[in-house]
C-alpha atoms as a PDB file:
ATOM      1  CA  UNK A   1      48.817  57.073  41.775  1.00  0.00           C
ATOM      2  CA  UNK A   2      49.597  60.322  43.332  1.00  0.00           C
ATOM      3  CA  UNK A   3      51.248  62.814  41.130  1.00  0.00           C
ATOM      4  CA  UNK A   4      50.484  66.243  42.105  1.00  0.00           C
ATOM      5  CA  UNK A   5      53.069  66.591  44.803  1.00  0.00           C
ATOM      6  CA  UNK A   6      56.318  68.934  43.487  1.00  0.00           C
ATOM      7  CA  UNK A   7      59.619  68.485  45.293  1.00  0.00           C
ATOM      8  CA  UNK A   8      61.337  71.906  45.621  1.00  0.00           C
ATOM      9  CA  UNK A   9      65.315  72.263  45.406  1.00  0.00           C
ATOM     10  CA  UNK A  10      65.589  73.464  48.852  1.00  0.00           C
ATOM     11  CA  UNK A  11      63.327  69.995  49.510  1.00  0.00           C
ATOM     12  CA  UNK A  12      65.311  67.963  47.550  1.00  0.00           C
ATOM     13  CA  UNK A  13      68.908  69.458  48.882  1.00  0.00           C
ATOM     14  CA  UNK A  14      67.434  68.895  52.488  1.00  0.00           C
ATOM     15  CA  UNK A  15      66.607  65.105  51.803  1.00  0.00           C
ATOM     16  CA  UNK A  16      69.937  64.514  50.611  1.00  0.00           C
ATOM     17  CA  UNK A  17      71.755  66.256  53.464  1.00  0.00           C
ATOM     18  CA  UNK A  18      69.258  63.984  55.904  1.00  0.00           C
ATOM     19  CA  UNK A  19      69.269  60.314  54.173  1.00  0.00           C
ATOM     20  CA  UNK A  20      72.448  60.491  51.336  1.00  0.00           C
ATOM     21  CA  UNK A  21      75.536  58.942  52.312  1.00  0.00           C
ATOM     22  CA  UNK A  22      77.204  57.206  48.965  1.00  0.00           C
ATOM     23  CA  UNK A  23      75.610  57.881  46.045  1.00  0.00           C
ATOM     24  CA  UNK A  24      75.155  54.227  45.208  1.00  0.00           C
ATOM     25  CA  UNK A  25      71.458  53.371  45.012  1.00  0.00           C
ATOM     26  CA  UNK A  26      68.218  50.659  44.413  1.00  0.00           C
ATOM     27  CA  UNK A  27      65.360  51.380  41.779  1.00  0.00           C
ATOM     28  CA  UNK A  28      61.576  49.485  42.736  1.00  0.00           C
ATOM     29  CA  UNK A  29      60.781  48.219  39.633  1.00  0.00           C
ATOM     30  CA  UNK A  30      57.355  49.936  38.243  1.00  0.00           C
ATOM     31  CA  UNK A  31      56.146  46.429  37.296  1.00  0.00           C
ATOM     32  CA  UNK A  32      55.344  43.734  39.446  1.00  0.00           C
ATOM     33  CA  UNK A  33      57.430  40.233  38.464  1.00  0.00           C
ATOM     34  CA  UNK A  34      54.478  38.362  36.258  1.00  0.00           C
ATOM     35  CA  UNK A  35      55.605  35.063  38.585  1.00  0.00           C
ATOM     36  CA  UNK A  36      56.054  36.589  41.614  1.00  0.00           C
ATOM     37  CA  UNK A  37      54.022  39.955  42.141  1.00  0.00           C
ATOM     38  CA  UNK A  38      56.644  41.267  43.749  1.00  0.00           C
ATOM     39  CA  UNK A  39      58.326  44.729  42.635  1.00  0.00           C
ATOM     40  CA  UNK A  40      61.869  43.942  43.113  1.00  0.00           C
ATOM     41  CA  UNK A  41      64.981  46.579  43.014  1.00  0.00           C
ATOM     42  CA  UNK A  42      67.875  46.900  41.436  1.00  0.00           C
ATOM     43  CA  UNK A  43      70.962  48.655  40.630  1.00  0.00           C
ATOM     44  CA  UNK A  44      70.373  51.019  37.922  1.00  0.00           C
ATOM     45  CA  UNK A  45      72.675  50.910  34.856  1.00  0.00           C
ATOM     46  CA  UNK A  46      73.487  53.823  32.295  1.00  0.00           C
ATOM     47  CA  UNK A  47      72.281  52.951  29.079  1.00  0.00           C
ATOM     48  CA  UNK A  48      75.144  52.199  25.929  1.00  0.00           C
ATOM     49  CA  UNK A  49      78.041  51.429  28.785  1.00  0.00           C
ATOM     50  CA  UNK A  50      76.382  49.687  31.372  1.00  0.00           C
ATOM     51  CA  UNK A  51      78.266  51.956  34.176  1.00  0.00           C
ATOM     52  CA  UNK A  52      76.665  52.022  37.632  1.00  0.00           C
ATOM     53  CA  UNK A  53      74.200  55.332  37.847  1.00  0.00           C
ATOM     54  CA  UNK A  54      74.967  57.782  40.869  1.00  0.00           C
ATOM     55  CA  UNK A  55      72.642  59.442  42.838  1.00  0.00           C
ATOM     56  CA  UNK A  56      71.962  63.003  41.679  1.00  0.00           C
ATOM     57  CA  UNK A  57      68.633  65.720  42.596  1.00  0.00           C
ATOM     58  CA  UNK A  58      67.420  64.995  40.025  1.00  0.00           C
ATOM     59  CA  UNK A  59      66.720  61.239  40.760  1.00  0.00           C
ATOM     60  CA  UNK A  60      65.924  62.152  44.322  1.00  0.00           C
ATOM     61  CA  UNK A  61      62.957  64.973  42.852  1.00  0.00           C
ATOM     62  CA  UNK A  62      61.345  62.068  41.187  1.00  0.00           C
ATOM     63  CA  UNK A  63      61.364  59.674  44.034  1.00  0.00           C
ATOM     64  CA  UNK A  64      59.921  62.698  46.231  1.00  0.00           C
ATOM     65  CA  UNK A  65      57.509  63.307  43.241  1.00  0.00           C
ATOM     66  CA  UNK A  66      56.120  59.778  42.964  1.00  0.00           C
ATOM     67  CA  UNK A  67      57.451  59.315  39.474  1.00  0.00           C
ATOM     68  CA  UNK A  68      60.248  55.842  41.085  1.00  0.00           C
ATOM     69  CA  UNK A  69      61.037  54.864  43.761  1.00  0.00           C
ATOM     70  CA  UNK A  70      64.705  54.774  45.022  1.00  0.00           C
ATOM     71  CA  UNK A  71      66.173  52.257  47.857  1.00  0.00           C
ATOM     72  CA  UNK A  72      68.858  54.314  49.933  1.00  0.00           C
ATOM     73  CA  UNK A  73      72.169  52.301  51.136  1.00  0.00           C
ATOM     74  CA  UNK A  74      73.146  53.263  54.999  1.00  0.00           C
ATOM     75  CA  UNK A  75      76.917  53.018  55.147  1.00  0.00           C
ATOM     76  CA  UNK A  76      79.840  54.914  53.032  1.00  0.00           C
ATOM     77  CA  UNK A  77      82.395  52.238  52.487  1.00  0.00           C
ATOM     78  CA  UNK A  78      85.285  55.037  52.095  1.00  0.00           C
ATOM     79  CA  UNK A  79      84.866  56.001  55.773  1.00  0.00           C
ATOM     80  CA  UNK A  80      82.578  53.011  57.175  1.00  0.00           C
ATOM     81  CA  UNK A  81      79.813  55.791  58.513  1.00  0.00           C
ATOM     82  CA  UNK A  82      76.582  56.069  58.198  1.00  0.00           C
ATOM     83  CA  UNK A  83      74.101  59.441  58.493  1.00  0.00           C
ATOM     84  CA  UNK A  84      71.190  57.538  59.941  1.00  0.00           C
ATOM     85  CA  UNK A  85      70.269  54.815  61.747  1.00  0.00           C
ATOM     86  CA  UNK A  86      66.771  52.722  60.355  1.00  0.00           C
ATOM     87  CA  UNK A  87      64.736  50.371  62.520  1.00  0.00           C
ATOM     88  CA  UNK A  88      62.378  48.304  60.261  1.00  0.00           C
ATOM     89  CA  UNK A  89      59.554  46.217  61.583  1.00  0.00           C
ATOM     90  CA  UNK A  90      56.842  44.386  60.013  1.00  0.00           C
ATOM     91  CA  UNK A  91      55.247  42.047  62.410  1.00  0.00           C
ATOM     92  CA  UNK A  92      52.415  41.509  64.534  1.00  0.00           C
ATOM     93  CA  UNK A  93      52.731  43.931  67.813  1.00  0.00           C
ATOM     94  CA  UNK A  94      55.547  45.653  65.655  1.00  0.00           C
ATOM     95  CA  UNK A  95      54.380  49.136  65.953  1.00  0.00           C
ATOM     96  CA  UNK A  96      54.383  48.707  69.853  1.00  0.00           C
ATOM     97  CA  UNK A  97      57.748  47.929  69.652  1.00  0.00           C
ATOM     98  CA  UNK A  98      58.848  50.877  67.938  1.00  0.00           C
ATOM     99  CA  UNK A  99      56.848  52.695  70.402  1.00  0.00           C
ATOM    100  CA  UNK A 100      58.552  51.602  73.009  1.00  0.00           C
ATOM    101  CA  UNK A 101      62.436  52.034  71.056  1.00  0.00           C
ATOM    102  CA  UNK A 102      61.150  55.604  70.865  1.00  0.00           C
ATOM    103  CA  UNK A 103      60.391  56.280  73.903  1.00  0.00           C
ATOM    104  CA  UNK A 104      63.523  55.510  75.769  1.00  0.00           C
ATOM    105  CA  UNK A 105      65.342  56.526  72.980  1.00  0.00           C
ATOM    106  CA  UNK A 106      63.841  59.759  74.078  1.00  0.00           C
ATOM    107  CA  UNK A 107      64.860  59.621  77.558  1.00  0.00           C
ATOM    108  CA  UNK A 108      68.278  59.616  76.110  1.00  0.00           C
ATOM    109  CA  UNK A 109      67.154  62.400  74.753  1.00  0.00           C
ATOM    110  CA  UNK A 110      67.799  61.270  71.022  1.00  0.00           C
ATOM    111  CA  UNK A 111      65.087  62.267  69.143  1.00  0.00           C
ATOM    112  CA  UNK A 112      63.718  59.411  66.320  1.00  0.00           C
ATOM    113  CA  UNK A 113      60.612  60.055  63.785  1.00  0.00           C
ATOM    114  CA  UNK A 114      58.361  57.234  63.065  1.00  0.00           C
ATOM    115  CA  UNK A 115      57.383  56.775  59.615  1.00  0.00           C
ATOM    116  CA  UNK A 116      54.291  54.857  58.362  1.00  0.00           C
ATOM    117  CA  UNK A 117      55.053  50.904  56.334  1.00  0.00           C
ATOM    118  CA  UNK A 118      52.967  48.793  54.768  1.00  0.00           C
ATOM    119  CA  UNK A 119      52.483  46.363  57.490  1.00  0.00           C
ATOM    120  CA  UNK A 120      54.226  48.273  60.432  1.00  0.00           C
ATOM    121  CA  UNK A 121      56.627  51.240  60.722  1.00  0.00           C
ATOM    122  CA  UNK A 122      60.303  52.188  60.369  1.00  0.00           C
ATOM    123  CA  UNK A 123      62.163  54.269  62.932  1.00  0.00           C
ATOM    124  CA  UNK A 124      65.036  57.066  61.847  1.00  0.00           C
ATOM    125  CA  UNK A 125      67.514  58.294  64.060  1.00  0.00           C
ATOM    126  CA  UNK A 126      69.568  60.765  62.572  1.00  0.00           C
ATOM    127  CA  UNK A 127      73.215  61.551  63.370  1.00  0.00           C
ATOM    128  CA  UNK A 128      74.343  65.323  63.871  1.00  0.00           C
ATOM    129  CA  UNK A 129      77.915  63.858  61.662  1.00  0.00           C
ATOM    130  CA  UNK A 130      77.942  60.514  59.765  1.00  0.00           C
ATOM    131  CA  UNK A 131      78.767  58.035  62.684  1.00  0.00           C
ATOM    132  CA  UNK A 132      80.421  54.654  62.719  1.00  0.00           C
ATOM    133  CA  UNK A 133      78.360  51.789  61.493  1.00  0.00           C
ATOM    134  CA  UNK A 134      79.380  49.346  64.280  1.00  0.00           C
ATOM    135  CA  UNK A 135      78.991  52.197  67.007  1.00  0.00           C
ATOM    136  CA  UNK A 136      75.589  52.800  65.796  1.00  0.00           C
ATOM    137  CA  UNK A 137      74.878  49.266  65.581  1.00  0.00           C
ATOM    138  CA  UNK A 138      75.878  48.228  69.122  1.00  0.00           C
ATOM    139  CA  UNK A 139      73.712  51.054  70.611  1.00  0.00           C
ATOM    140  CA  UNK A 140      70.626  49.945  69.359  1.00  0.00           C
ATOM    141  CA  UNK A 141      71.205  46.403  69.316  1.00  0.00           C
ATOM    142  CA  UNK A 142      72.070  46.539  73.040  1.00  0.00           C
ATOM    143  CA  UNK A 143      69.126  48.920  73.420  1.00  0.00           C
ATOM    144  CA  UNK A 144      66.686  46.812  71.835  1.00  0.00           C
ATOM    145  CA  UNK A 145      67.958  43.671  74.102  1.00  0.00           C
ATOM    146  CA  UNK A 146      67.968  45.543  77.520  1.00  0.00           C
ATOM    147  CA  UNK A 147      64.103  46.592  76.353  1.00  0.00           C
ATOM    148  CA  UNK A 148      63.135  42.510  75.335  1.00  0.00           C
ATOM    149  CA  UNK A 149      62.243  44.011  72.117  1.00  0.00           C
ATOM    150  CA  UNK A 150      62.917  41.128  69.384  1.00  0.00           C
ATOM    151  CA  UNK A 151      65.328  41.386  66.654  1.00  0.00           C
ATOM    152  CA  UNK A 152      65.403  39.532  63.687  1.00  0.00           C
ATOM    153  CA  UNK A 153      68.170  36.764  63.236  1.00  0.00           C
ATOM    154  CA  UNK A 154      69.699  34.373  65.696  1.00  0.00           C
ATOM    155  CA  UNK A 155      66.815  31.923  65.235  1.00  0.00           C
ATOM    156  CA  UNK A 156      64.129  34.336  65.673  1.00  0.00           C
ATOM    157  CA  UNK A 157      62.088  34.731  62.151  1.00  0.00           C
ATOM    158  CA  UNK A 158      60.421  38.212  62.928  1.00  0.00           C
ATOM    159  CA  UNK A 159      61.795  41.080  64.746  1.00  0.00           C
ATOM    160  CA  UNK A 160      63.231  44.218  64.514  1.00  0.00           C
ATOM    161  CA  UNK A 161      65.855  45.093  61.463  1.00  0.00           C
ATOM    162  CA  UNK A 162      68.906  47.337  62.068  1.00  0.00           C
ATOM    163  CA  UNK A 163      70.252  49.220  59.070  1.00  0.00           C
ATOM    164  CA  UNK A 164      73.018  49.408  58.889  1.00  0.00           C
ATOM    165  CA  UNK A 165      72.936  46.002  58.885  1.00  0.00           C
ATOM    166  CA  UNK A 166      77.129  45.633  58.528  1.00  0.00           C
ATOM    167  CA  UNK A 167      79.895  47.084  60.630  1.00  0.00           C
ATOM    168  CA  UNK A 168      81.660  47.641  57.639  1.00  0.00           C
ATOM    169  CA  UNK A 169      81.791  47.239  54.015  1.00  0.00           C
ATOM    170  CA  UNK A 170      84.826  46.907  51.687  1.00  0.00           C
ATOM    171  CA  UNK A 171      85.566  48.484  48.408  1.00  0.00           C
ATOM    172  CA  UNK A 172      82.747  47.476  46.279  1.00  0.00           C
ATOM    173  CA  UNK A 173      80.356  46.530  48.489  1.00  0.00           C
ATOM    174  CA  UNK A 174      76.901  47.495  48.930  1.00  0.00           C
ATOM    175  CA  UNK A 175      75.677  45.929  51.892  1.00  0.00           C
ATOM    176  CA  UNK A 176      71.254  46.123  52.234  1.00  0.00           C
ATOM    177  CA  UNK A 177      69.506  49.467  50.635  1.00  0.00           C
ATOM    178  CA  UNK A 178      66.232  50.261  52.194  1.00  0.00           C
ATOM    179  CA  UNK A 179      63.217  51.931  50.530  1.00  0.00           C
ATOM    180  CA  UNK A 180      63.738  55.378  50.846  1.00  0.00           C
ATOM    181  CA  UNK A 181      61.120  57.588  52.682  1.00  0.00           C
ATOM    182  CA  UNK A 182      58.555  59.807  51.029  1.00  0.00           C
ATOM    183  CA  UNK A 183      58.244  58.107  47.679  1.00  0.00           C
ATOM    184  CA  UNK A 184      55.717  55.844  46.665  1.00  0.00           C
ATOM    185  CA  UNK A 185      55.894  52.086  47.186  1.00  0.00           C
ATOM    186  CA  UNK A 186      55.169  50.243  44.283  1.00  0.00           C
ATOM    187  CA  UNK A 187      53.411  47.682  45.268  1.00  0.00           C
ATOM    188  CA  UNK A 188      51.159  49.356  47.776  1.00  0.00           C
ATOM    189  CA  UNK A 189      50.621  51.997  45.552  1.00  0.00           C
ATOM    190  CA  UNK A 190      51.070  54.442  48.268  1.00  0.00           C
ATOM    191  CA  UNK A 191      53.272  57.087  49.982  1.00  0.00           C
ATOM    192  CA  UNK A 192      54.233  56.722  53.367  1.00  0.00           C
ATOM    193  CA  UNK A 193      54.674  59.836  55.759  1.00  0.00           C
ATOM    194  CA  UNK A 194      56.065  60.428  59.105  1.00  0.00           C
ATOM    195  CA  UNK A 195      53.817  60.495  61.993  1.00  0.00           C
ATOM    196  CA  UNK A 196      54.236  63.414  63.675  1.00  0.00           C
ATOM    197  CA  UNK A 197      54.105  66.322  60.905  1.00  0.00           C
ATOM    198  CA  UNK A 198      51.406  67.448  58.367  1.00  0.00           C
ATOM    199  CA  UNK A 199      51.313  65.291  54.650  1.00  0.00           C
ATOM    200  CA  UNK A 200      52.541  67.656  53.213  1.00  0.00           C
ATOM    201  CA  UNK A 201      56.636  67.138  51.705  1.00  0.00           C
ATOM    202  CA  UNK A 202      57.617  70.469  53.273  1.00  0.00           C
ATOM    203  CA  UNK A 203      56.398  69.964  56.730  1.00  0.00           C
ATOM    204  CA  UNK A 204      58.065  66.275  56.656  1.00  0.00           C
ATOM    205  CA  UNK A 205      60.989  67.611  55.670  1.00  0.00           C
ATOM    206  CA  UNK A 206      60.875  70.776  58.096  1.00  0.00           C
ATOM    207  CA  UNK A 207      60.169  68.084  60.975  1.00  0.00           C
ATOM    208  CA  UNK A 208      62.762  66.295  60.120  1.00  0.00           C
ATOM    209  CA  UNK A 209      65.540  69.164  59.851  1.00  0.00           C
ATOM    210  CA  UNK A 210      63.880  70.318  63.259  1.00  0.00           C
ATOM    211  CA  UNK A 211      64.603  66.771  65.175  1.00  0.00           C
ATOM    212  CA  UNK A 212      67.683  66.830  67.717  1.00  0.00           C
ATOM    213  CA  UNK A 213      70.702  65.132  66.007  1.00  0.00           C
ATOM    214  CA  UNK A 214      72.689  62.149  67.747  1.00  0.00           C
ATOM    215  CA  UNK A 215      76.010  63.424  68.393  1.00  0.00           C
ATOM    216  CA  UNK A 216      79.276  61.235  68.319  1.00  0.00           C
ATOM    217  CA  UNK A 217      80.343  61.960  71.935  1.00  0.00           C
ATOM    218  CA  UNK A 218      76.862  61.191  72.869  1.00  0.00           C
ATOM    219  CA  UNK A 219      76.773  57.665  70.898  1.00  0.00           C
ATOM    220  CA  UNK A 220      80.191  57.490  72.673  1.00  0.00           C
ATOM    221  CA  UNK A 221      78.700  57.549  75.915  1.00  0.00           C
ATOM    222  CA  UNK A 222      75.973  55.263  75.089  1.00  0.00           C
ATOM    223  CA  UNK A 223      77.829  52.764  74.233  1.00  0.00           C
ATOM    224  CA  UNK A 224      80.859  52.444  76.726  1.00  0.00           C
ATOM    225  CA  UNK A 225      81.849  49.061  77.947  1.00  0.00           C
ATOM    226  CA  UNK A 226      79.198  47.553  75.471  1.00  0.00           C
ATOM    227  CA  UNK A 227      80.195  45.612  71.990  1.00  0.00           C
ATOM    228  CA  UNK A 228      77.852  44.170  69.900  1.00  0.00           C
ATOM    229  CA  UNK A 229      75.876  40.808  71.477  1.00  0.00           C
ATOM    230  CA  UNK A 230      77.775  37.685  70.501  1.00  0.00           C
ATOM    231  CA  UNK A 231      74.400  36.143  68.697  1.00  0.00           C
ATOM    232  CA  UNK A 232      74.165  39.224  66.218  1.00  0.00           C
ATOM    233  CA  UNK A 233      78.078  39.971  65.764  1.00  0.00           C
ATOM    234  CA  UNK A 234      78.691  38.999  62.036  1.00  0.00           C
ATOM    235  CA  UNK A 235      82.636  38.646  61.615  1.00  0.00           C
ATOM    236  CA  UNK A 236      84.157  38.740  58.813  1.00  0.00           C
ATOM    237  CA  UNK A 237      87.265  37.643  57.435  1.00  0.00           C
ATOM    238  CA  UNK A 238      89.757  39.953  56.064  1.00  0.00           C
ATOM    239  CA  UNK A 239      91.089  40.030  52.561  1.00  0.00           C
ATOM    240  CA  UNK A 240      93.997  38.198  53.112  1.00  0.00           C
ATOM    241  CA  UNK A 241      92.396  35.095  54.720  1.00  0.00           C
ATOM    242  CA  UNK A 242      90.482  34.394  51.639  1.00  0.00           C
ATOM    243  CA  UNK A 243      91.464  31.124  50.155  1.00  0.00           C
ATOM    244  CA  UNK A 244      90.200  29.682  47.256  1.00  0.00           C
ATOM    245  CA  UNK A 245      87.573  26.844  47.108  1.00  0.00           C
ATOM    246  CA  UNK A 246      87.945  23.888  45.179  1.00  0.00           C
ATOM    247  CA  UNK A 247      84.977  21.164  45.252  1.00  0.00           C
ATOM    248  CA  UNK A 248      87.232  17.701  45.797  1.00  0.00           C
ATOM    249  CA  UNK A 249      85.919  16.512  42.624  1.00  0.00           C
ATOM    250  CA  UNK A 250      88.251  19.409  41.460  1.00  0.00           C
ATOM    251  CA  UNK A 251      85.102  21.809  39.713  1.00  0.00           C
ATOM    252  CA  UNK A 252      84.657  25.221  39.611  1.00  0.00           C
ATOM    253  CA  UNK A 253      82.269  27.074  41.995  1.00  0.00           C
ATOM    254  CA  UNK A 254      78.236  26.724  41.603  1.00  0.00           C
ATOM    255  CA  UNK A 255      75.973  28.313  43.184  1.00  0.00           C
ATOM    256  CA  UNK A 256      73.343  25.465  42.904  1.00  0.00           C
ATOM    257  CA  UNK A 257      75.467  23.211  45.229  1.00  0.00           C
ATOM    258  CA  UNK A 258      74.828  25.798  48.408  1.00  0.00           C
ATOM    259  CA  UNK A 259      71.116  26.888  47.994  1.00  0.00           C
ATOM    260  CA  UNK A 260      68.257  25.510  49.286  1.00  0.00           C
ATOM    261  CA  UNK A 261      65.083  24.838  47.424  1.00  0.00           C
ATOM    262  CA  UNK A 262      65.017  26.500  43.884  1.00  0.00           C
ATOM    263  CA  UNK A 263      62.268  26.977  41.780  1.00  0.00           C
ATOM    264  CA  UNK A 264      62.063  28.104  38.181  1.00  0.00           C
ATOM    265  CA  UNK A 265      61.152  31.850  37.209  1.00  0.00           C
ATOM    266  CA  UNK A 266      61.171  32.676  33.554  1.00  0.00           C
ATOM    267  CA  UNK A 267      64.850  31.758  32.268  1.00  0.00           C
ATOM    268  CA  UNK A 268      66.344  31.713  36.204  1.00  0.00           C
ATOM    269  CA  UNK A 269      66.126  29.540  39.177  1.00  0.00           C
ATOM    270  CA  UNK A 270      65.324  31.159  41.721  1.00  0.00           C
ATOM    271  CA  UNK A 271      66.306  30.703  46.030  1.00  0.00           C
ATOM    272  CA  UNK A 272      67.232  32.226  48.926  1.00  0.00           C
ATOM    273  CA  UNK A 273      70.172  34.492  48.198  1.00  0.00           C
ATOM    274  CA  UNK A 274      72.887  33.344  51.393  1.00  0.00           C
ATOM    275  CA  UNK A 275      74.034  36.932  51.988  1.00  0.00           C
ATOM    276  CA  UNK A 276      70.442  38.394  52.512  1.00  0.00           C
ATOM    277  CA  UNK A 277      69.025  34.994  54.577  1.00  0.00           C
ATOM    278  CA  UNK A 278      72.735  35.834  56.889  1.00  0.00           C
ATOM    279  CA  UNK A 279      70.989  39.341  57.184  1.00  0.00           C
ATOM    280  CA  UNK A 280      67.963  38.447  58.593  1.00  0.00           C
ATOM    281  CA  UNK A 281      66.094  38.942  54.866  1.00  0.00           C
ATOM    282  CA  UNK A 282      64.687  37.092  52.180  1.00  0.00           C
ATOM    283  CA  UNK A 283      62.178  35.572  54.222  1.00  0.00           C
ATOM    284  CA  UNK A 284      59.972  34.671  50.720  1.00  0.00           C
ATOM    285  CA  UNK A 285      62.887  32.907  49.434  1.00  0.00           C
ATOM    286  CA  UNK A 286      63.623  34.577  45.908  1.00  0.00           C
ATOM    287  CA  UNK A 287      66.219  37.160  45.755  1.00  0.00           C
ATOM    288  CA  UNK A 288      68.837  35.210  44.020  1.00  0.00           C
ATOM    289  CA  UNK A 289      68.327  34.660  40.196  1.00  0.00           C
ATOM    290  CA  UNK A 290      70.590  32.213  38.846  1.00  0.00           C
ATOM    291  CA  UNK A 291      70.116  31.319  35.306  1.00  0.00           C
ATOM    292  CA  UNK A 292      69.233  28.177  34.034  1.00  0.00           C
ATOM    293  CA  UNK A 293      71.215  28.032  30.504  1.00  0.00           C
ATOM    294  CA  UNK A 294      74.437  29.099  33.118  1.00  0.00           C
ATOM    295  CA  UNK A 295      74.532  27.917  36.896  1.00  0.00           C
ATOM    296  CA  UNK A 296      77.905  30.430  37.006  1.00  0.00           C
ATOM    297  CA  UNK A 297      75.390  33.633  35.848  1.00  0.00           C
ATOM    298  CA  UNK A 298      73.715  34.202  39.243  1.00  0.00           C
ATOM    299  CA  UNK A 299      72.871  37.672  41.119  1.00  0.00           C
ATOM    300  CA  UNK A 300      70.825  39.094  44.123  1.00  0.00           C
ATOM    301  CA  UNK A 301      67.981  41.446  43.377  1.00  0.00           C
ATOM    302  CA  UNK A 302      68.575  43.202  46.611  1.00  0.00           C
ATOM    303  CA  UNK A 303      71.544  44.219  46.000  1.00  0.00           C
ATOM    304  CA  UNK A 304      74.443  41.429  47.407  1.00  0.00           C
ATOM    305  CA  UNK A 305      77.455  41.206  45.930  1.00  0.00           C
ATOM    306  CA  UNK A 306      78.891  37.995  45.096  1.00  0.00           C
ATOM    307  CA  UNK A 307      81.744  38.799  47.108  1.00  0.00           C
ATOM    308  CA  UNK A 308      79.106  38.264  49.601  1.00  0.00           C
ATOM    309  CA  UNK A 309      77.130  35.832  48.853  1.00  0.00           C
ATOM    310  CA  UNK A 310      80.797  33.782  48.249  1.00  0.00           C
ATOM    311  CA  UNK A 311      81.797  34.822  51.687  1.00  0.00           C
ATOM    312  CA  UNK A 312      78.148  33.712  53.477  1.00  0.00           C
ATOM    313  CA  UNK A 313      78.267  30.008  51.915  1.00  0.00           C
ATOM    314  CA  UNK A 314      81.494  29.633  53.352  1.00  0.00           C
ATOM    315  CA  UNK A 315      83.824  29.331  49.964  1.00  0.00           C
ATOM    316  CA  UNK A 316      85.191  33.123  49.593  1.00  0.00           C
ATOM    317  CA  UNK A 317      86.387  34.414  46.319  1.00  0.00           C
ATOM    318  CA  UNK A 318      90.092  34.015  46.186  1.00  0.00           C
ATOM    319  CA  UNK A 319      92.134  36.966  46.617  1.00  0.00           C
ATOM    320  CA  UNK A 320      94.922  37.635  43.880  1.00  0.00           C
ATOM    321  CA  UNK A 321      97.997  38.554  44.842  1.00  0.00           C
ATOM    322  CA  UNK A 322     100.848  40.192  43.071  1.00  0.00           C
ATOM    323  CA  UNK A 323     104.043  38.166  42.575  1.00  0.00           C
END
């Protein structure tokens, strides 16, 4: 594995001005699952208290340096904004389609880098301020429509993926991370540069800062008299039309009774978590652990809440109110 690149602080404070927007974030796990191969991520945890870790330099240096590999989460539930805008595809004819994205994305003059995948590419557009996450969203989702490029969901299995991949998130929430750029991928054992700058980290980086920035009255303009296509507008309820569920045998909640085909793992069943599958992900079927000794113990490797995974099988966690 590569391990002679050195992230400087000027590097390191430019990535995080580029791709940082909460300081939430994903680990890749350095090991593949012995069942699975698969390098999954997860929420890092301090060790002794079991707090949620926060982003620091630090963390980002060693991602940059090949050392982890950190998964980067697009929208800032305190203002429901996002600093970028990520178009993932892994597909056959994929990287044609980001081709094309690019190129009229540069006729309206907005000005998106390509970066290298395992099987494809993923496309950054980068906002001059942190823009709305359902602005963003309707632009290229009406974009990618008006171009026939396919996008994920709404019965198509392979397409294009938006991140941010929710209009919003509430307090809590995480929504999906995505692997961030110029680390290593685990499981391909490989780093993954932009196309149109030297492999080198300061050149990527100085491309990068050198790219022209969406603006919010351009977005604005982009996007006037358009909303978000009916067949990829995810509504949501608000907090106060949760209601609990109650089975009408009159049990609690499980998880088992509203996932599809399980299979064992180790200690855990594992399926399709219902947040990610609403999301257009977990196409291999096994982000959702839920343990075998206790159906109630379950959680998503990618990062769902079960808030969210509640709210996409249709039985919402009840909402307590003050009396």
């Amino acid at each position: 594995m590569e391990t002679a690149i050195k992230a400087t602080s000027e590097i390191v404070r430019d990535y995080s001005r580029l791709f940082v927007n909460r300081g939430a974030y994903t680990l890749q796990s350095s090991r593949p699952h012995p069942e699975s191969g698969r390098h999954y991520y997860f929420r890092p945890k301090a060790k002794g208290t079991g707090g949620e870790l926060s982003l620091t330099p630090a963390t980002i240096r060693r991602h940059l340096e090949g050392e982890h590999t950190i998964g980067l989460y697009a929208i800032s539930p305190s203002t429901q904004r996002s600093k970028w805008v990520a178009i993932d595809a892994d597909y056959a004819g994929a990287m044609e389609d980001l081709l094309k994205l690019q190129y009229f994305l540069q006729e309206d003059k907005v000005e998106a880098a390509l970066e290298m995948s395992k099987r494809g590419g993923h496309l950054w557009i980068f906002m001059e301020r942190p823009a709305l996450a359902r602005e963003c969203r309707i632009y290229i989702y009406n974009l990618a429509l008006k171009l026939g490029v396919r996008i994920r969901g709404a019965g198509l299995a392979e397409g294009i993926e938006i991140f941010p991949k929710h209009d919003e998130l509430r307090a809590g929430e995480f929504g999906n991370a995505i692997r961030g750029p110029l680390g290593i991928h685990r499981g391909a054992n490989r780093r993954y540069w932009f196309y149109a700058a030297d492999y080198d980290l300061g050149k990527q980086i100085a491309y990068l800062n050198r790219l022209r920035k969406l603006s919010e009255d351009q977005l604005q303009g982009f996007i006037t008299g358009k909303t978000m296509p009916p067949e990829f507008d995810r509504k949501r309820s608000s907090p106060d039309q949760a209601v609990p569920f109650i089975h009408a045998s009159g049990r609690e909640f499980r998880i088992l009774n509203h996932v599809g085909k399980v299979r064992k793992v180790g200690r855990n069943y594992v399926a399709q978590c219902p947040s990610c599958a609403e999301a257009g992900q977990d196409r291999s079927g096994d982000n959702l652990a839920i343990s075998i000794d206790d159906p109630r113990k379950y959680i998503c490797w990618a990062g769902c809440t079960k808030e969210m995974i509640r709210r996409a099988v249709g039985c919402p966690i009840p909402v307590r109110r003050s009396a």
